[in-house]
C-alpha atoms as a PDB file:
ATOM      1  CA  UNK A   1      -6.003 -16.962  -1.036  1.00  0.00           C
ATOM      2  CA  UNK A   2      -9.700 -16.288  -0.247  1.00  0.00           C
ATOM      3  CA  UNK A   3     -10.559 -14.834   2.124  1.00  0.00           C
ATOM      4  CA  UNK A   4      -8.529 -11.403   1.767  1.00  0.00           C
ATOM      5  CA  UNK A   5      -6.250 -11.389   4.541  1.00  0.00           C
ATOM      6  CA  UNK A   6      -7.107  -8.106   5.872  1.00  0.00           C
ATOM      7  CA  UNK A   7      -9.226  -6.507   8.294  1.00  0.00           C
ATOM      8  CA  UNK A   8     -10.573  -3.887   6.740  1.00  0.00           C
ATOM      9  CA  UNK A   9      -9.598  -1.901   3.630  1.00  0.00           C
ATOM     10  CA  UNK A  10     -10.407   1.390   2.883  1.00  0.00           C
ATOM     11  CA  UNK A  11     -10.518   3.161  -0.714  1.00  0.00           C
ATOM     12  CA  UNK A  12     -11.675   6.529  -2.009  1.00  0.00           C
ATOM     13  CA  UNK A  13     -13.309   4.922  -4.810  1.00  0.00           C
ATOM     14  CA  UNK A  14     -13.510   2.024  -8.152  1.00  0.00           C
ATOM     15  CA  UNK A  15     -10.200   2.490 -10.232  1.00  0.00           C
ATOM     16  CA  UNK A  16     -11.556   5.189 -12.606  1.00  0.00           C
ATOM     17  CA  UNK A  17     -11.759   8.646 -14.207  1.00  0.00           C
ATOM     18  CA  UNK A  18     -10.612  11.094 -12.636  1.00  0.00           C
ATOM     19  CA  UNK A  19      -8.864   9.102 -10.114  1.00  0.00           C
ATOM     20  CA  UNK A  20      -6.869   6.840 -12.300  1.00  0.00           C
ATOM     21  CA  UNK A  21      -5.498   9.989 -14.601  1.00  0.00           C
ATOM     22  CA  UNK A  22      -3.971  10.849 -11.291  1.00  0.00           C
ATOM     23  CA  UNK A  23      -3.045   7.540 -10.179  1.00  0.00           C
ATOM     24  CA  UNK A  24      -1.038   6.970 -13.976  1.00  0.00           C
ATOM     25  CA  UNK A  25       0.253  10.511 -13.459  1.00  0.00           C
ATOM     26  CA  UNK A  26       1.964   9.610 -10.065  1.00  0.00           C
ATOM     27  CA  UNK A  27       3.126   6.528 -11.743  1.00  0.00           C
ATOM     28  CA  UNK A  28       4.198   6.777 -14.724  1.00  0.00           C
ATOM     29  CA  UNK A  29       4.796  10.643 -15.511  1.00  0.00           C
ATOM     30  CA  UNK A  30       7.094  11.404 -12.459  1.00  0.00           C
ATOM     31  CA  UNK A  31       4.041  13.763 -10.385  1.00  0.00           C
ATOM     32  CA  UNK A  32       4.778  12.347  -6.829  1.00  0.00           C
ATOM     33  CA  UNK A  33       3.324  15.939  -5.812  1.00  0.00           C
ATOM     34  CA  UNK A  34      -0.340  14.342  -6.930  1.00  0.00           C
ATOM     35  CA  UNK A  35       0.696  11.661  -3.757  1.00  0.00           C
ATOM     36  CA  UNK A  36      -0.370  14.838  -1.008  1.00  0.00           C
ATOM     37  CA  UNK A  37      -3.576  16.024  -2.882  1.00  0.00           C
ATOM     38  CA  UNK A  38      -4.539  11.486  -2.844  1.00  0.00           C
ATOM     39  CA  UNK A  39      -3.376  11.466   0.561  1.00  0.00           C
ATOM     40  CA  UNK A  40      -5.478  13.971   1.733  1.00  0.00           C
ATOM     41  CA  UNK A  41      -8.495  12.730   0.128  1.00  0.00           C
ATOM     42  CA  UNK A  42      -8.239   9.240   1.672  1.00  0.00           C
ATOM     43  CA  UNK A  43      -7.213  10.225   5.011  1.00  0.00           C
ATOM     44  CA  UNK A  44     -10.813  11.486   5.343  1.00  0.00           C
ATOM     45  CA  UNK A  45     -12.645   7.782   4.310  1.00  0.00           C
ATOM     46  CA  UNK A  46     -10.355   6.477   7.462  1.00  0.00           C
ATOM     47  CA  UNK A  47     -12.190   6.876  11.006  1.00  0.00           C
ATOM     48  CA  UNK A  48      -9.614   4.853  13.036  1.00  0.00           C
ATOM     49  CA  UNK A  49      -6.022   5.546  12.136  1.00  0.00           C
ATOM     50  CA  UNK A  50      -3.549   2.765  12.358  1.00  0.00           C
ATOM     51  CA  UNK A  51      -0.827   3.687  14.539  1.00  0.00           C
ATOM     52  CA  UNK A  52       1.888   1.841  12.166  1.00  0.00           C
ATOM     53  CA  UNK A  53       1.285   2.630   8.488  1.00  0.00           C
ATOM     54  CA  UNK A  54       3.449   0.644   6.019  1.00  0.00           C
ATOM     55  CA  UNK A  55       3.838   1.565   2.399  1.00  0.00           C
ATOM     56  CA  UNK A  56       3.908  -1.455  -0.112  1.00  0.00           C
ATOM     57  CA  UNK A  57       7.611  -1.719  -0.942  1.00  0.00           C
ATOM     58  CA  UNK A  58       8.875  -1.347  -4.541  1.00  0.00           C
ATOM     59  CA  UNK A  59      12.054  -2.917  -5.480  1.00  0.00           C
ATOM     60  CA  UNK A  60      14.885  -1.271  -5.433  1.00  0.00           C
ATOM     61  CA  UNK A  61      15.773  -1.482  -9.463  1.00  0.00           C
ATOM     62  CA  UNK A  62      11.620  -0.177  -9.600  1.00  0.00           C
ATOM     63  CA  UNK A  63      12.781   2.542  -7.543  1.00  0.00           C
ATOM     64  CA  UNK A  64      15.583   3.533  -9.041  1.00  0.00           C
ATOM     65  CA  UNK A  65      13.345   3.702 -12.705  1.00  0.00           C
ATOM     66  CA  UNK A  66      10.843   5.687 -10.948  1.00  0.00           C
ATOM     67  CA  UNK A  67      13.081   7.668  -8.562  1.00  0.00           C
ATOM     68  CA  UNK A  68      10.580   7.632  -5.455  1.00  0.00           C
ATOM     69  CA  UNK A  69       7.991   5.364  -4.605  1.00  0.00           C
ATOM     70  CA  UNK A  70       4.661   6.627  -4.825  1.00  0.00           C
ATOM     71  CA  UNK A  71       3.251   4.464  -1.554  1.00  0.00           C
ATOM     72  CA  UNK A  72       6.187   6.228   0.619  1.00  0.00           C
ATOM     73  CA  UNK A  73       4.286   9.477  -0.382  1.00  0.00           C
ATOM     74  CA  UNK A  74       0.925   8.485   0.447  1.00  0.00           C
ATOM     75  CA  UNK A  75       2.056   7.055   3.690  1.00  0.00           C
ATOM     76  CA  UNK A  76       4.007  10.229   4.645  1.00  0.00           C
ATOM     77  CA  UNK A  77       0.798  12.159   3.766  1.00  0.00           C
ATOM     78  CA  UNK A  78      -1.668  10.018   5.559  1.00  0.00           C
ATOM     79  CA  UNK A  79       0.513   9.925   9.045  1.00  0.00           C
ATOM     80  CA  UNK A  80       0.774  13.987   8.804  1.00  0.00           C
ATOM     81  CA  UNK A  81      -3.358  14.511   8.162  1.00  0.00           C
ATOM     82  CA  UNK A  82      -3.949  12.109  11.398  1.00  0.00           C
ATOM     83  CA  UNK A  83      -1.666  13.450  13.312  1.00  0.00           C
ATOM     84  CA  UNK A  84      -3.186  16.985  12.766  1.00  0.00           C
ATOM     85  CA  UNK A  85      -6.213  15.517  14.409  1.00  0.00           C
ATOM     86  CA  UNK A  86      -4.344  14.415  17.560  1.00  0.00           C
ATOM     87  CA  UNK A  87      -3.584  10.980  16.319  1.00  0.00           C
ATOM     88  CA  UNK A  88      -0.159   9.089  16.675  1.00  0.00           C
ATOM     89  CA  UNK A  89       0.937   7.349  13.653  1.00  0.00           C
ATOM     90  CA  UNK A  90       3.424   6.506  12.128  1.00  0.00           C
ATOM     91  CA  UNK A  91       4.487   6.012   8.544  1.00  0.00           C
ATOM     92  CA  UNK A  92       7.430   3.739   8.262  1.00  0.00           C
ATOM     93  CA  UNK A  93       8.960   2.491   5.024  1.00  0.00           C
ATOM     94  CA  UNK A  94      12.123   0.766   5.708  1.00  0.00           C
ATOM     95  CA  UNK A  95      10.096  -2.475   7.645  1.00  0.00           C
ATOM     96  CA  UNK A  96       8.751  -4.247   4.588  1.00  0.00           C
ATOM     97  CA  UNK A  97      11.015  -5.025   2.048  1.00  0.00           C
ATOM     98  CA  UNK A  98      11.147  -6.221  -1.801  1.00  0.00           C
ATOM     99  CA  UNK A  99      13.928  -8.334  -2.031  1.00  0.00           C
ATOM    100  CA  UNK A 100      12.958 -10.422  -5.549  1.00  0.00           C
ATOM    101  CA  UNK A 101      12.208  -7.913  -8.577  1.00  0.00           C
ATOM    102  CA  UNK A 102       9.099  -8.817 -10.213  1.00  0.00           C
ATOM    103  CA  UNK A 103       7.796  -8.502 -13.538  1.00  0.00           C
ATOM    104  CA  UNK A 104       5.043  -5.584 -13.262  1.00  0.00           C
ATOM    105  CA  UNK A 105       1.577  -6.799 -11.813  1.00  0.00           C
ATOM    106  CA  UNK A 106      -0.210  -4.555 -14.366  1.00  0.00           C
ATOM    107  CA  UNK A 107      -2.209  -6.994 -17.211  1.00  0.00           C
ATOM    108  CA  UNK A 108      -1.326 -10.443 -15.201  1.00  0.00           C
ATOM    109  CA  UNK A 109      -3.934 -12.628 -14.526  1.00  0.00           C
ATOM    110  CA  UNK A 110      -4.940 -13.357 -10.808  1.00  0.00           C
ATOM    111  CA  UNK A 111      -3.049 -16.624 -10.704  1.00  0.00           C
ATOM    112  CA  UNK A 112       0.027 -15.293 -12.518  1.00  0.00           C
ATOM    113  CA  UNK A 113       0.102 -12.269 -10.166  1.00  0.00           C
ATOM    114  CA  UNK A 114       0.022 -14.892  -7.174  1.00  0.00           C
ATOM    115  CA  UNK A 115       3.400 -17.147  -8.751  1.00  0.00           C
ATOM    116  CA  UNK A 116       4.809 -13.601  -9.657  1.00  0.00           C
ATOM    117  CA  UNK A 117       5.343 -12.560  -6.063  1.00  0.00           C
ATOM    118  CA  UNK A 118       6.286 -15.955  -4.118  1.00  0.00           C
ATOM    119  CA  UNK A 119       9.362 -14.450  -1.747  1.00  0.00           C
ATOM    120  CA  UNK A 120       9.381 -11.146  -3.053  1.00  0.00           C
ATOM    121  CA  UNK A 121       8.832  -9.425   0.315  1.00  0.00           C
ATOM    122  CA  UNK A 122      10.105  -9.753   3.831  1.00  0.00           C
ATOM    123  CA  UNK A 123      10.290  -7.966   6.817  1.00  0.00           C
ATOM    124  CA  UNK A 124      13.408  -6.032   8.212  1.00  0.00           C
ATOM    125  CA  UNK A 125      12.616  -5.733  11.666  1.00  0.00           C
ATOM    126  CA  UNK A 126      10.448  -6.790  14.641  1.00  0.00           C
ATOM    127  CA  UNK A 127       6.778  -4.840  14.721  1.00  0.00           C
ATOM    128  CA  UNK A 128       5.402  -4.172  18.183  1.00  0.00           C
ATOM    129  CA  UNK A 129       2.260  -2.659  17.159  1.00  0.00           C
ATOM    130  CA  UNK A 130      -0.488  -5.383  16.868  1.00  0.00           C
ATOM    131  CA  UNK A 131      -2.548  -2.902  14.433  1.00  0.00           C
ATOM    132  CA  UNK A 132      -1.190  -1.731  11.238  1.00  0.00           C
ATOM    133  CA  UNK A 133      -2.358  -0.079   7.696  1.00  0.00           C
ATOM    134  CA  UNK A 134      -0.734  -1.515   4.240  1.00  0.00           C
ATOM    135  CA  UNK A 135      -0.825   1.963   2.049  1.00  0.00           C
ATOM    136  CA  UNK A 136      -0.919   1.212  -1.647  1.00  0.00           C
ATOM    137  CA  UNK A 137      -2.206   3.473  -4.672  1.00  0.00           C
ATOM    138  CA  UNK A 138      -4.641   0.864  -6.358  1.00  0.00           C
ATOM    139  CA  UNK A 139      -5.840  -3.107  -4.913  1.00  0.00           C
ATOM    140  CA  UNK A 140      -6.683  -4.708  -8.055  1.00  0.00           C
ATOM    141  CA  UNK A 141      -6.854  -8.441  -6.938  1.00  0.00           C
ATOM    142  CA  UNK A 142      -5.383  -8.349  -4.070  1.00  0.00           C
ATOM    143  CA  UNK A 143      -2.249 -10.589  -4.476  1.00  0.00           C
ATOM    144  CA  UNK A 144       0.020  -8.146  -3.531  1.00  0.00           C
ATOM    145  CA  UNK A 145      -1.641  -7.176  -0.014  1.00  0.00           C
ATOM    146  CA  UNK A 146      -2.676 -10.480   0.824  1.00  0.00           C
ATOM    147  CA  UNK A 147       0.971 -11.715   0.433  1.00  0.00           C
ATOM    148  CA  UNK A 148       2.366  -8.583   2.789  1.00  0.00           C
ATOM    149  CA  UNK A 149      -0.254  -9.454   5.001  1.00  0.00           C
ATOM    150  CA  UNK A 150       0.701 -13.046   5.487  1.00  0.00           C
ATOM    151  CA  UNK A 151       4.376 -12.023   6.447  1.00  0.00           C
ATOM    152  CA  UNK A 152       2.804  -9.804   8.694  1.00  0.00           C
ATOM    153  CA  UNK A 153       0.740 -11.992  10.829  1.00  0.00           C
ATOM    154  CA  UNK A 154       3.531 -14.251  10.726  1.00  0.00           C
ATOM    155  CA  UNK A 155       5.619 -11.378  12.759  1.00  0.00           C
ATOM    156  CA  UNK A 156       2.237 -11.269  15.242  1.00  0.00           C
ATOM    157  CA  UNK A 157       0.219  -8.227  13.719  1.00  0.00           C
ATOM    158  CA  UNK A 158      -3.082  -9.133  14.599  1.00  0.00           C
ATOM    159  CA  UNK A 159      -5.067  -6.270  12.985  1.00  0.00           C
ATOM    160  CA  UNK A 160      -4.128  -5.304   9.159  1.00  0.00           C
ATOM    161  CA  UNK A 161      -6.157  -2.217   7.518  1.00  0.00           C
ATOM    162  CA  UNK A 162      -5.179  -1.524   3.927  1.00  0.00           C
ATOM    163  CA  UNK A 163      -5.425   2.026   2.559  1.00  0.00           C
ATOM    164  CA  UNK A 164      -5.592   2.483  -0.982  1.00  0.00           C
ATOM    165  CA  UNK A 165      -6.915   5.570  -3.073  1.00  0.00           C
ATOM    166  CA  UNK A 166      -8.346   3.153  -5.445  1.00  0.00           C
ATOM    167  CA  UNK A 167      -9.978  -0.496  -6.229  1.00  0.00           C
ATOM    168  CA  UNK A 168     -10.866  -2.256  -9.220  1.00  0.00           C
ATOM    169  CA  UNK A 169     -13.297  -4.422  -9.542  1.00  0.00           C
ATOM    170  CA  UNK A 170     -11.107  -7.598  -9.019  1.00  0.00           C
ATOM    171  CA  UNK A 171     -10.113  -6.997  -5.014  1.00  0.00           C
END
């Protein structure tokens, strides 16, 4: 799937120290708190806010494991630091769905990663904004986003912005 198919996608920085300690400790070591001090940061690399944001979707036996999903938490934060600066967005986490549970994406190869998500997502409800912003913690290659963002331009979203703390050097 090359091009990406998003708009524009904006990060904090590469996938590395400091930022990936925090990143693993939102992940894997239950700090969901670390989400609002992330948020924060990347809410000031984003000029032009989406007015829909949509966290990537974990499924829900991923969820339960984890007990919160760490995009919900950078979504929440992002829509409350632009809407402190007069902007009207909206976080929303019940559109996009993950209906297929997936082995984790972590250490697949680009291909696998591709295969490993085929109808894992769909959408729950109609989406009248025409601009939105995909919120995930880290874009490695891409697979992920670029399959959400097919399924969105399918449902008419013309403009798709993805907002991630951190990229590797893959996406």
């Amino acid at each position: 799937m090359h091009p990406p198919q998003w708009d524009r996608l904006y990060c904090v920085s590469d996938y590395s120290d400091p930022l990936r300690e925090y990143i693993n400790k939102l992940k894997y070591a239950q700090q969901f708190w670390l989400a609002q001090d992330l948020g924060v940061l990347l809410s000031k690399h984003i000029p032009e806010p989406a007015p829909l944001i949509l966290p990537v979707p974990l499924h829900w036996k991923r969820f339960w494991w984890r007990s919160y999903n760490q995009s919900d938490h950078l979504g929440w934060t992002l829509e409350r630091e632009f809407n402190l600066k007069s902007s009207t967005t909206h976080c929303n986490n019940k559109i996009l769905k993950r209906v297929k549970a997936t082995r984790p994406q972590q250490g697949l190869s680009r291909s696998f990663r591709q295969t490993n998500l085929l109808g894992a997502f769909k959408i729950t409800q109609p989406i009248k904004e025409k601009h939105v912003a995909l919120v995930d913690d880290v874009v490695t290659t891409g697979a992920t986003i670029n399959l959400l963002c097919v399924e969105l331009r399918k449902a008419g979203v013309e403009r798709i912005d993805v907002y991630t703390v951190c990229r590797t050097g893959r996406s």
